[in-house]
PDB file of N, CA and C in Angstrom:
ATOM      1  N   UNK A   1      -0.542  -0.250  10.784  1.00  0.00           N
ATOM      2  CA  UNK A   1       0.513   0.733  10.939  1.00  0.00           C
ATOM      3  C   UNK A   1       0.790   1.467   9.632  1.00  0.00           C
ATOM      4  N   UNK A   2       0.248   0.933   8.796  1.00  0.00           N
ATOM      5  CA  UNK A   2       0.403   1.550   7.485  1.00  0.00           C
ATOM      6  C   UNK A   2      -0.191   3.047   6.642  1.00  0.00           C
ATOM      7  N   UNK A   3      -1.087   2.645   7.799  1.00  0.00           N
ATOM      8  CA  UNK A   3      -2.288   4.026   7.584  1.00  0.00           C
ATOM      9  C   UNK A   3      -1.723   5.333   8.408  1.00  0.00           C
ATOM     10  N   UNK A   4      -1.872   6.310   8.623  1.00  0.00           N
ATOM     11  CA  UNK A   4      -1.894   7.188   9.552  1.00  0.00           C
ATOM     12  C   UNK A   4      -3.086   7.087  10.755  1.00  0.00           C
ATOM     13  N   UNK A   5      -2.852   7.411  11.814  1.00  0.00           N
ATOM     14  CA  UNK A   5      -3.960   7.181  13.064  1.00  0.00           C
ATOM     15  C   UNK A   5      -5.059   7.772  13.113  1.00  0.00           C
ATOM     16  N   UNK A   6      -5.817   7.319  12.910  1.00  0.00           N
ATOM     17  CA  UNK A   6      -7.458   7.811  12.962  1.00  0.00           C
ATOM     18  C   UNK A   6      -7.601   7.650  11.487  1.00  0.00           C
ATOM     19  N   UNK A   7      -7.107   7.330  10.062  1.00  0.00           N
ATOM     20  CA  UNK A   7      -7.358   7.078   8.494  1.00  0.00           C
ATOM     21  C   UNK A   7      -8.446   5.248   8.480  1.00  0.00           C
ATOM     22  N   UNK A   8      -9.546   6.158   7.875  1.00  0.00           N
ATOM     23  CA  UNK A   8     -10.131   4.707   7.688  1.00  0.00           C
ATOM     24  C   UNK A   8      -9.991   4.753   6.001  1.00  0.00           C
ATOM     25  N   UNK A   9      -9.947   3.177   6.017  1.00  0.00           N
ATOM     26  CA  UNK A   9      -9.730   2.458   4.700  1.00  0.00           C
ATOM     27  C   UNK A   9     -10.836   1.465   4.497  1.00  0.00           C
ATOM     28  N   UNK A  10     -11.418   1.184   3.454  1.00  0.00           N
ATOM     29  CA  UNK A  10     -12.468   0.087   3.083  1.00  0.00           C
ATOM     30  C   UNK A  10     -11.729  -1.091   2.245  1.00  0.00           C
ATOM     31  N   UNK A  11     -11.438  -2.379   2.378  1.00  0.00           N
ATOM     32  CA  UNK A  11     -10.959  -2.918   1.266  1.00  0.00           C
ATOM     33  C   UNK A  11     -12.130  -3.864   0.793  1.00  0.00           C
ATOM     34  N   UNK A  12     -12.046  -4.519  -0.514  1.00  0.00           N
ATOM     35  CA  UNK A  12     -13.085  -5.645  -0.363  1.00  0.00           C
ATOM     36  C   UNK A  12     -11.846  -7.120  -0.168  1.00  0.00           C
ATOM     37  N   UNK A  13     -10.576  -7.315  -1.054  1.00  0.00           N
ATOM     38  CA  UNK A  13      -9.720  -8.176  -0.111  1.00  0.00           C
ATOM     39  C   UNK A  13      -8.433  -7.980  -0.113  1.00  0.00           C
ATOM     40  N   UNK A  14      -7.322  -8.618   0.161  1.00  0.00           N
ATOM     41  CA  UNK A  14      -6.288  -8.250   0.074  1.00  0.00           C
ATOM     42  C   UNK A  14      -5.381  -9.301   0.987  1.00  0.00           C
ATOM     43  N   UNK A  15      -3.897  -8.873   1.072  1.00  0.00           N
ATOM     44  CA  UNK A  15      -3.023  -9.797   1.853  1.00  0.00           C
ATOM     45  C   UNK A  15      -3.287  -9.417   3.734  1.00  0.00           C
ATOM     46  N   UNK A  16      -2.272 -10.149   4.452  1.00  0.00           N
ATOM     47  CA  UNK A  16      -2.635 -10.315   5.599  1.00  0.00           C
ATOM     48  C   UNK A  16      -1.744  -8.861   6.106  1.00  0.00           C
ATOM     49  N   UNK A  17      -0.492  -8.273   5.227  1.00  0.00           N
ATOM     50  CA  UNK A  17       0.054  -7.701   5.637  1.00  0.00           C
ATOM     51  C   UNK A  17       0.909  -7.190   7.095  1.00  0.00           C
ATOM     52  N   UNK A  18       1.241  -8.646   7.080  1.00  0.00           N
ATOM     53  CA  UNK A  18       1.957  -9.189   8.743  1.00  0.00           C
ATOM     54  C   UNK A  18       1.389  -9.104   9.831  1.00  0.00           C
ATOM     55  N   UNK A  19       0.156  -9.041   9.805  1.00  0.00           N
ATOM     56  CA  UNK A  19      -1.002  -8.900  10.603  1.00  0.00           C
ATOM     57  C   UNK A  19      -1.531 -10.877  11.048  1.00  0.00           C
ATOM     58  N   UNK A  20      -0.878 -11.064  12.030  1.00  0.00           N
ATOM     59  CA  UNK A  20      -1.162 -12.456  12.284  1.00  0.00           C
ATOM     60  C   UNK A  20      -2.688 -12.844  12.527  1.00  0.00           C
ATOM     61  N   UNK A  21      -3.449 -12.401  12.899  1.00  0.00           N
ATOM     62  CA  UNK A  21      -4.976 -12.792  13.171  1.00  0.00           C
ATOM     63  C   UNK A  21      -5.258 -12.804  11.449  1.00  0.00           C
ATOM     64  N   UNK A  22      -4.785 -11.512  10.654  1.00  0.00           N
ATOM     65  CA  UNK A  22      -5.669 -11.765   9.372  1.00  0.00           C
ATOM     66  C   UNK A  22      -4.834 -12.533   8.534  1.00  0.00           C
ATOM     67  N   UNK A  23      -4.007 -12.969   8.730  1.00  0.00           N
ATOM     68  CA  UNK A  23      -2.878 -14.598   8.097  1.00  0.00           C
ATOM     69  C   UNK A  23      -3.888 -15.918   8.814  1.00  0.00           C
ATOM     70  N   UNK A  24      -3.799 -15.779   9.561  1.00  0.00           N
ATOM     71  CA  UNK A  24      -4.987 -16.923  10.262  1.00  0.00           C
ATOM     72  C   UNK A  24      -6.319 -16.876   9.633  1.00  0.00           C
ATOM     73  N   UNK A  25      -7.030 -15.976   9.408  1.00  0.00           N
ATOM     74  CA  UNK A  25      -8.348 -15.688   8.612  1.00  0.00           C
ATOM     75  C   UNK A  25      -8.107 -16.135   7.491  1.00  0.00           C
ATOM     76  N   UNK A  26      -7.399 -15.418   6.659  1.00  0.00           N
ATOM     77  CA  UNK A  26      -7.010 -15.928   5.417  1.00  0.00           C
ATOM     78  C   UNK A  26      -6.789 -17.323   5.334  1.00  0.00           C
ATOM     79  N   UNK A  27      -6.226 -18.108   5.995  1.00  0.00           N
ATOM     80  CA  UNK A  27      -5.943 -19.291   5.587  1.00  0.00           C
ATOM     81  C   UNK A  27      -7.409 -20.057   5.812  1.00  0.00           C
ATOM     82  N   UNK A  28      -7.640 -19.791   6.722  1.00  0.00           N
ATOM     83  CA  UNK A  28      -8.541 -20.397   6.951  1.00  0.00           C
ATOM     84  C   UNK A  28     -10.230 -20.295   5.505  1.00  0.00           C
ATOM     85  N   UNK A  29     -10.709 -18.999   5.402  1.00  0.00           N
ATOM     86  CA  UNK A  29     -11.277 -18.686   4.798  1.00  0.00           C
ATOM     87  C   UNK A  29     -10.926 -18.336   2.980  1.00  0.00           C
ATOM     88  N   UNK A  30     -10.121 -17.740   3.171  1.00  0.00           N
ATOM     89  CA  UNK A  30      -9.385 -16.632   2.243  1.00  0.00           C
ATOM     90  C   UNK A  30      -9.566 -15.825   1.992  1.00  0.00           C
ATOM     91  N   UNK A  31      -9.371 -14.894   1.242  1.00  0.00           N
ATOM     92  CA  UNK A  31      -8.754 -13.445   1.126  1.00  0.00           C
ATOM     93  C   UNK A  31      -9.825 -12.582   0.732  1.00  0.00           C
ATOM     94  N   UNK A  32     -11.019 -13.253  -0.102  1.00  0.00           N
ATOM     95  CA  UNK A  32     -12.405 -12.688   0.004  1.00  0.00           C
ATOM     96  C   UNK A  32     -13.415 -11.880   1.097  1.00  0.00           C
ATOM     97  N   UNK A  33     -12.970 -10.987   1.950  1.00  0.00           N
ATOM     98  CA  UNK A  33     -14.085 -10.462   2.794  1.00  0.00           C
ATOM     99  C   UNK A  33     -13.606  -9.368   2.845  1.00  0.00           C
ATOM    100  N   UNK A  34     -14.801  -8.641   2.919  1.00  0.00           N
ATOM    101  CA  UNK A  34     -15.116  -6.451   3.341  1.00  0.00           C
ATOM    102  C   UNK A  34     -13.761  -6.810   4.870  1.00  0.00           C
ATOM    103  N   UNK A  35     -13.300  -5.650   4.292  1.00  0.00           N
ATOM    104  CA  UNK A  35     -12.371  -4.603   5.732  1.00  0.00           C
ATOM    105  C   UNK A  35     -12.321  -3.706   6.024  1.00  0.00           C
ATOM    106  N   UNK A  36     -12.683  -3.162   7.510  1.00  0.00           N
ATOM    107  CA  UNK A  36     -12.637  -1.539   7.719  1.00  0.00           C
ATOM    108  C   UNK A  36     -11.339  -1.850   8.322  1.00  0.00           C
ATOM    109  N   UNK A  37     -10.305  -1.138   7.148  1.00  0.00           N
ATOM    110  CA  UNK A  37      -9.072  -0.707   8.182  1.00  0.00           C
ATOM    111  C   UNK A  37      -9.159   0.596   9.118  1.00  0.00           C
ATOM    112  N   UNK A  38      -8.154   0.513  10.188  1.00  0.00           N
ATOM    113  CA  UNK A  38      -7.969   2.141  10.847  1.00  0.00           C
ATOM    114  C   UNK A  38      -6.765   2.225  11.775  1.00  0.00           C
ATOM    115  N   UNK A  39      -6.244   3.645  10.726  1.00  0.00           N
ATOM    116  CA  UNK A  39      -4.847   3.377  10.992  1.00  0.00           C
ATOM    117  C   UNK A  39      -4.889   4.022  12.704  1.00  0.00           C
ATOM    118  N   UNK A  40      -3.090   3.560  12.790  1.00  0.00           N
ATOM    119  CA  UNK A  40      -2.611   3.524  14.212  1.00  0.00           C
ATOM    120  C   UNK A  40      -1.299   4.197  13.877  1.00  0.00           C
ATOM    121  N   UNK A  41      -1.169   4.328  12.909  1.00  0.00           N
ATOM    122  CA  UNK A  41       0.259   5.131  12.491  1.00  0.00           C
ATOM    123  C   UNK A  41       1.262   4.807  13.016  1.00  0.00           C
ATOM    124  N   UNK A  42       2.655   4.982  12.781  1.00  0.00           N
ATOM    125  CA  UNK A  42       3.741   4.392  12.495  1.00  0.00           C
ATOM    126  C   UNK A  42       4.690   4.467  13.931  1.00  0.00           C
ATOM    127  N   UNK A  43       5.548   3.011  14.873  1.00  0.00           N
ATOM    128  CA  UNK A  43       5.720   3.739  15.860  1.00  0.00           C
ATOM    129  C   UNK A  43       6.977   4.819  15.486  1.00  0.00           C
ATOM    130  N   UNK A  44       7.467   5.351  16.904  1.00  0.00           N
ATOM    131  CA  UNK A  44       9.086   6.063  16.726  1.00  0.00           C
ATOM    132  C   UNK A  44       9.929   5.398  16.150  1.00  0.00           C
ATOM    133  N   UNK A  45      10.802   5.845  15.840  1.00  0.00           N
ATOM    134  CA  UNK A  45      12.341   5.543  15.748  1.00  0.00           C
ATOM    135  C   UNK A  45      12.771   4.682  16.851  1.00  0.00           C
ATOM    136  N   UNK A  46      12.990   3.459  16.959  1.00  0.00           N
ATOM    137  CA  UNK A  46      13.372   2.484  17.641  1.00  0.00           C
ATOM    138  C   UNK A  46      12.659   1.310  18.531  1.00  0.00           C
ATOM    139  N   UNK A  47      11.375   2.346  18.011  1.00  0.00           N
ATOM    140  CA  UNK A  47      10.574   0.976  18.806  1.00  0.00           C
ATOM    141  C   UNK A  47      10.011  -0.229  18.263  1.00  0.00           C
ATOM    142  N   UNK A  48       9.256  -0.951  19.262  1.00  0.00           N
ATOM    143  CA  UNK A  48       9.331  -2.439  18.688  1.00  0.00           C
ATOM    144  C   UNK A  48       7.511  -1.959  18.346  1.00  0.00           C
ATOM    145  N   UNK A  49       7.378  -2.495  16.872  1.00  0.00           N
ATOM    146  CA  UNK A  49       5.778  -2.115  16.706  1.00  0.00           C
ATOM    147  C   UNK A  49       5.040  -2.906  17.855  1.00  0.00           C
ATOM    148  N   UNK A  50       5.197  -4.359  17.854  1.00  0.00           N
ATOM    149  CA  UNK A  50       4.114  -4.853  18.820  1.00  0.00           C
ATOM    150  C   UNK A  50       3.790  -4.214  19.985  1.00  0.00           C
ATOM    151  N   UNK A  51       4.771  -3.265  20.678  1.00  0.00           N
ATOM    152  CA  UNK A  51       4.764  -2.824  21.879  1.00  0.00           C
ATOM    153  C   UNK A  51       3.635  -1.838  21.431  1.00  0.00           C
ATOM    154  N   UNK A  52       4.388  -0.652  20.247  1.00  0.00           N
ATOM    155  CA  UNK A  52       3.247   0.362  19.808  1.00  0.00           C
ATOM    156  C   UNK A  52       1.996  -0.097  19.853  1.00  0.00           C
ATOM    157  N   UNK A  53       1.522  -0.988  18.638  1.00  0.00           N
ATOM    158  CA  UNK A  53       0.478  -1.536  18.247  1.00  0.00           C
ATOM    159  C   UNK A  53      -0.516  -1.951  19.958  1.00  0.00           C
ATOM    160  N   UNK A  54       0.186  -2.319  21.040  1.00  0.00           N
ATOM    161  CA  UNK A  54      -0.341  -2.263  21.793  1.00  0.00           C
ATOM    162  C   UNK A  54      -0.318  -1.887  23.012  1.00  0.00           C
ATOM    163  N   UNK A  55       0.630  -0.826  22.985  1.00  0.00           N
ATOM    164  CA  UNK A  55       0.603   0.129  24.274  1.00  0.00           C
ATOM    165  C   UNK A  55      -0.581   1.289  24.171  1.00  0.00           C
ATOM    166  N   UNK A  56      -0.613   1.811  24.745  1.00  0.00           N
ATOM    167  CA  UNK A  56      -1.320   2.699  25.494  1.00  0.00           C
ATOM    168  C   UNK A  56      -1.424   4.339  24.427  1.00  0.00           C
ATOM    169  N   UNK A  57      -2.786   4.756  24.183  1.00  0.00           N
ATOM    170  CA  UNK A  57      -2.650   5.729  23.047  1.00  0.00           C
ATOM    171  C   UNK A  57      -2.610   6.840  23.919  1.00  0.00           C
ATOM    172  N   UNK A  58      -2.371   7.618  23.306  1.00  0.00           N
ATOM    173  CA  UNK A  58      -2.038   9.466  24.002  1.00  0.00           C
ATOM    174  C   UNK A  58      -3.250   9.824  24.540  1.00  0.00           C
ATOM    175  N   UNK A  59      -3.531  11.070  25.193  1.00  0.00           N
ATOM    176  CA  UNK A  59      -5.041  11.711  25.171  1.00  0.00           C
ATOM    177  C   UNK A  59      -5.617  12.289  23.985  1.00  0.00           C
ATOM    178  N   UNK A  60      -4.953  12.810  23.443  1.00  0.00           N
ATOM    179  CA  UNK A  60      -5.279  13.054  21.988  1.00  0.00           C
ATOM    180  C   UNK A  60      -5.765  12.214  21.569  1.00  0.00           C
ATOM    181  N   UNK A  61      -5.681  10.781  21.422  1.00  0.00           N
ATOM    182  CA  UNK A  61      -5.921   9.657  20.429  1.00  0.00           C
ATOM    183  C   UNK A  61      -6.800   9.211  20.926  1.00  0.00           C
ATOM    184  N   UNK A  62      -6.897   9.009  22.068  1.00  0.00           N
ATOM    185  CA  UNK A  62      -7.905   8.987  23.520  1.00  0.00           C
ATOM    186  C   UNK A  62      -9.450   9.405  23.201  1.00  0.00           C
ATOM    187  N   UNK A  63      -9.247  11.098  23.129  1.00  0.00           N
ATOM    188  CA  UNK A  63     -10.378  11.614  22.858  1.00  0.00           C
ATOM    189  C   UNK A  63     -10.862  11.569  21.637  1.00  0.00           C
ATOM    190  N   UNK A  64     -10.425  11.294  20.401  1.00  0.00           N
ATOM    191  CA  UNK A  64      -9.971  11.148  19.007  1.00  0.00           C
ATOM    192  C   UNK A  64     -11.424   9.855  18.795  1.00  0.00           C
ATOM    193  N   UNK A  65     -11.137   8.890  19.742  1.00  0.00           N
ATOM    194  CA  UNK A  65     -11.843   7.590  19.219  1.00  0.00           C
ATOM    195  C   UNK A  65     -13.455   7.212  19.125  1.00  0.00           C
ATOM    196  N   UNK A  66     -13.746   8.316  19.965  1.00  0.00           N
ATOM    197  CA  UNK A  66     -15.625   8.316  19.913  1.00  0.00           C
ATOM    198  C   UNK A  66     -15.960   8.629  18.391  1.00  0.00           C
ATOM    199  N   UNK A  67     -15.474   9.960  18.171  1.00  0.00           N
ATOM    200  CA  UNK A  67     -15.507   9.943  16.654  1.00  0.00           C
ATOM    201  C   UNK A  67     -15.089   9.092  15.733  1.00  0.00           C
ATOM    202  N   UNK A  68     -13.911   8.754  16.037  1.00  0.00           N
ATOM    203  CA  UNK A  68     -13.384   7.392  14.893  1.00  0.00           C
ATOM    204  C   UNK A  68     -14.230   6.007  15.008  1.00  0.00           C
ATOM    205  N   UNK A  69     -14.610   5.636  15.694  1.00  0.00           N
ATOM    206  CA  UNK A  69     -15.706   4.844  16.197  1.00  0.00           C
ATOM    207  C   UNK A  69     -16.914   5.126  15.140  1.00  0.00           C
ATOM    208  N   UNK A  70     -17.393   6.187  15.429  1.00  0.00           N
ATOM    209  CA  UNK A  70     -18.675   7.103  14.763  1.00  0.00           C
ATOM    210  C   UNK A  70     -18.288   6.418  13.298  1.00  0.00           C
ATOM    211  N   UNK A  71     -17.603   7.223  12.579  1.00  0.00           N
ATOM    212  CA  UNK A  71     -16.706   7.122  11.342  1.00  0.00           C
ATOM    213  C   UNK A  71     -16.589   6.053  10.805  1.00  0.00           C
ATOM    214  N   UNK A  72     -16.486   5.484  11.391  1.00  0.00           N
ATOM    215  CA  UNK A  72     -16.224   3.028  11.052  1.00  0.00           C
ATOM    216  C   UNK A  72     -17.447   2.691  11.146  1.00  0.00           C
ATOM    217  N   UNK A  73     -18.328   2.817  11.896  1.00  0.00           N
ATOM    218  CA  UNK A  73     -19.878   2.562  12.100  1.00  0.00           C
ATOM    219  C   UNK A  73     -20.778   3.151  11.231  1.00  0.00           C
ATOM    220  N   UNK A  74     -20.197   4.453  10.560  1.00  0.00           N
ATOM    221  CA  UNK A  74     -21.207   4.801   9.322  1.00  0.00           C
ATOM    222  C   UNK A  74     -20.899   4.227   8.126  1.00  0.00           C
ATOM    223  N   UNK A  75     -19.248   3.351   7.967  1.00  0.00           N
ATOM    224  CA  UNK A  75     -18.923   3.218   7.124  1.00  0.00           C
ATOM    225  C   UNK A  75     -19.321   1.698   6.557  1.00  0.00           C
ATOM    226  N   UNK A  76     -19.425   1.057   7.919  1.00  0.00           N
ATOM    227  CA  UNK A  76     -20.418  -0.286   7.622  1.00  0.00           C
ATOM    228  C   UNK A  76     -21.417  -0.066   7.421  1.00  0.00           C
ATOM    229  N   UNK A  77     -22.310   0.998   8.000  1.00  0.00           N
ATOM    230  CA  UNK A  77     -23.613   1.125   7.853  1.00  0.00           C
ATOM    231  C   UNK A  77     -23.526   1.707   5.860  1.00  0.00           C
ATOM    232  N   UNK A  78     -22.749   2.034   5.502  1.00  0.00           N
ATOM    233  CA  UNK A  78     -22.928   2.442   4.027  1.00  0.00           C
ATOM    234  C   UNK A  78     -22.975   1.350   3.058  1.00  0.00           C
ATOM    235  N   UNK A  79     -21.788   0.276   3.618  1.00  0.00           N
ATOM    236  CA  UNK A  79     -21.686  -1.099   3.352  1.00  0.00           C
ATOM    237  C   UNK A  79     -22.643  -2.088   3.023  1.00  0.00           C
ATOM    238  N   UNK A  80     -23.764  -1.811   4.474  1.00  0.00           N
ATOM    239  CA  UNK A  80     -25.399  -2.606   4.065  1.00  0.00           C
ATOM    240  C   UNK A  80     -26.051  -2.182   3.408  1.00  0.00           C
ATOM    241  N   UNK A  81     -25.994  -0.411   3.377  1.00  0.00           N
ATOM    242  CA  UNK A  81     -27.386   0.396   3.073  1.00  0.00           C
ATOM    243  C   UNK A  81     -26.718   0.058   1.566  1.00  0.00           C
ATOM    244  N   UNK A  82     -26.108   0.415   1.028  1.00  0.00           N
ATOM    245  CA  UNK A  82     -25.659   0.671  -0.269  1.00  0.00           C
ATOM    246  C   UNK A  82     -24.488  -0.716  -1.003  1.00  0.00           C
ATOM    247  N   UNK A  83     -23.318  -0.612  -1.005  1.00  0.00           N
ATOM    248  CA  UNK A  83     -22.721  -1.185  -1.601  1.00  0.00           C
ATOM    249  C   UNK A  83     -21.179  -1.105  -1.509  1.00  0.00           C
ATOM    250  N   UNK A  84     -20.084  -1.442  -1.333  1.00  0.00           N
ATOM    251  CA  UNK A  84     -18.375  -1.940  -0.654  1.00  0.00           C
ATOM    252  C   UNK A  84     -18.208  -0.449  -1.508  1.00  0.00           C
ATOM    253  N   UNK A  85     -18.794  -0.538  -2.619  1.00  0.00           N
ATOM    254  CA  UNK A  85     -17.967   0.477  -4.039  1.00  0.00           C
ATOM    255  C   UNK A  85     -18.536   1.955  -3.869  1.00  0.00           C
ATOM    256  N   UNK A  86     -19.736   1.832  -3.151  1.00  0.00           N
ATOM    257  CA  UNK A  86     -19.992   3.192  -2.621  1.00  0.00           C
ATOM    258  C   UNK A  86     -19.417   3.793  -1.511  1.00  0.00           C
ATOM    259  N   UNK A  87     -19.365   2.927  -0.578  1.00  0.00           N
ATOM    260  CA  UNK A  87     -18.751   2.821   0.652  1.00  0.00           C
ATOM    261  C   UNK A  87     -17.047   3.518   0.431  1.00  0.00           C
ATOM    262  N   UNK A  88     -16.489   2.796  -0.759  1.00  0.00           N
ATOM    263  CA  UNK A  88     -15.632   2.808  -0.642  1.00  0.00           C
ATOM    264  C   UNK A  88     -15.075   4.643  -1.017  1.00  0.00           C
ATOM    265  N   UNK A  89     -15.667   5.024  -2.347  1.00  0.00           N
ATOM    266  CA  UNK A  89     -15.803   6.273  -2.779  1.00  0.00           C
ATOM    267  C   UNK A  89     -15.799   6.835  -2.171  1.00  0.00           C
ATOM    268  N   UNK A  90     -17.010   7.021  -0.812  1.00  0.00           N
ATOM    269  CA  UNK A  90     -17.101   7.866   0.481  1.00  0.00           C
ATOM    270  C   UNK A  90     -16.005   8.426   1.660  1.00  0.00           C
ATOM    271  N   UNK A  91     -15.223   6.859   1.821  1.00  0.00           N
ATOM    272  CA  UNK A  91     -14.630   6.893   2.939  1.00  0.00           C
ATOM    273  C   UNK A  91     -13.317   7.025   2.329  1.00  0.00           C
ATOM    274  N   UNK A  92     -13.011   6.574   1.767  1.00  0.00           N
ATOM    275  CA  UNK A  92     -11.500   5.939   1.087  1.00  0.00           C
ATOM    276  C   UNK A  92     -10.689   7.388   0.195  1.00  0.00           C
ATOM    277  N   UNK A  93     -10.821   8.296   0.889  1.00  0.00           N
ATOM    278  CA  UNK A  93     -10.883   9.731   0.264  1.00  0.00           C
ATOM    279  C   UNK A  93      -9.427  10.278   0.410  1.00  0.00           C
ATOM    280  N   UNK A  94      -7.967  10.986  -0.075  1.00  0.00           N
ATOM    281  CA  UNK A  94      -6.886  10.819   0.397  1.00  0.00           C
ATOM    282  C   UNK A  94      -7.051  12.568   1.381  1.00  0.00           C
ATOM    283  N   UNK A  95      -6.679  12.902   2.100  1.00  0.00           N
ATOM    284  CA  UNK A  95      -6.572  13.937   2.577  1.00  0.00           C
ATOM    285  C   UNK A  95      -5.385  14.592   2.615  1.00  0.00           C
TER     286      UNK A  95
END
C-alpha cells in the first residue's frame, strides 16, 4: 500500500512492513532475499486496508495488469540475466 498502483520496486531486503506472510518469511528465513514489490496504492478515507488490499480492482486496474505483469517479469528476468543492482537502476526509477 505504500507504493502507488501499478509502481514496481526491487528491494534486495528489508522489514516485513505489516505485511503478515513477509513477517512469517522473515522469521523464518530472514530478511535476506530479492523483492519485486507492486504497489496497490492507498485505500479511501475510511476504509479498512484488508478489505482494499483485497477487494476487487477497478477496470482500469483490471486492464492495467497484463502490462504490469509484463513489467515484473522483465524485471526478474533482469535479476538473472544481469544483477539486483542493475535491475534495480532500471526499474526503481521515481516518476
Amino acid at each position: 500500500m505504500s507504493l502507488d498502483f501499478g509502481t514496481i520496486r526491487l528491494k534486495q531486503k528489508g522489514g516485513h512492513g505489516g505485511h503478515n506472510g513477509l513477517r512469517d518469511i522473515i522469521q523464518h528465513i530472514g530478511d535476506r532475499f530479492l523483492r519485486v514489490r507492486v504497489g496497490v496504492g492507498r485505500p479511501p478515507a475510511g476504509w479498512d486496508p484488508a478489505n482494499f488490499v483485497l477487494g476487487k480492482w477497478s477496470k482500469q486496474e483490471s486492464e492495467a495488469m497484463d502490462s504490469l505483469v509484463d513489467e515484473g517479469v522483465s524485471a526478474i528476468e533482469k535479476i538473472i540475466t544481469e544483477d539486483i543492482e542493475a535491475a534495480m537502476r532500471q526499474f526503481n526509477i521515481r516518476n
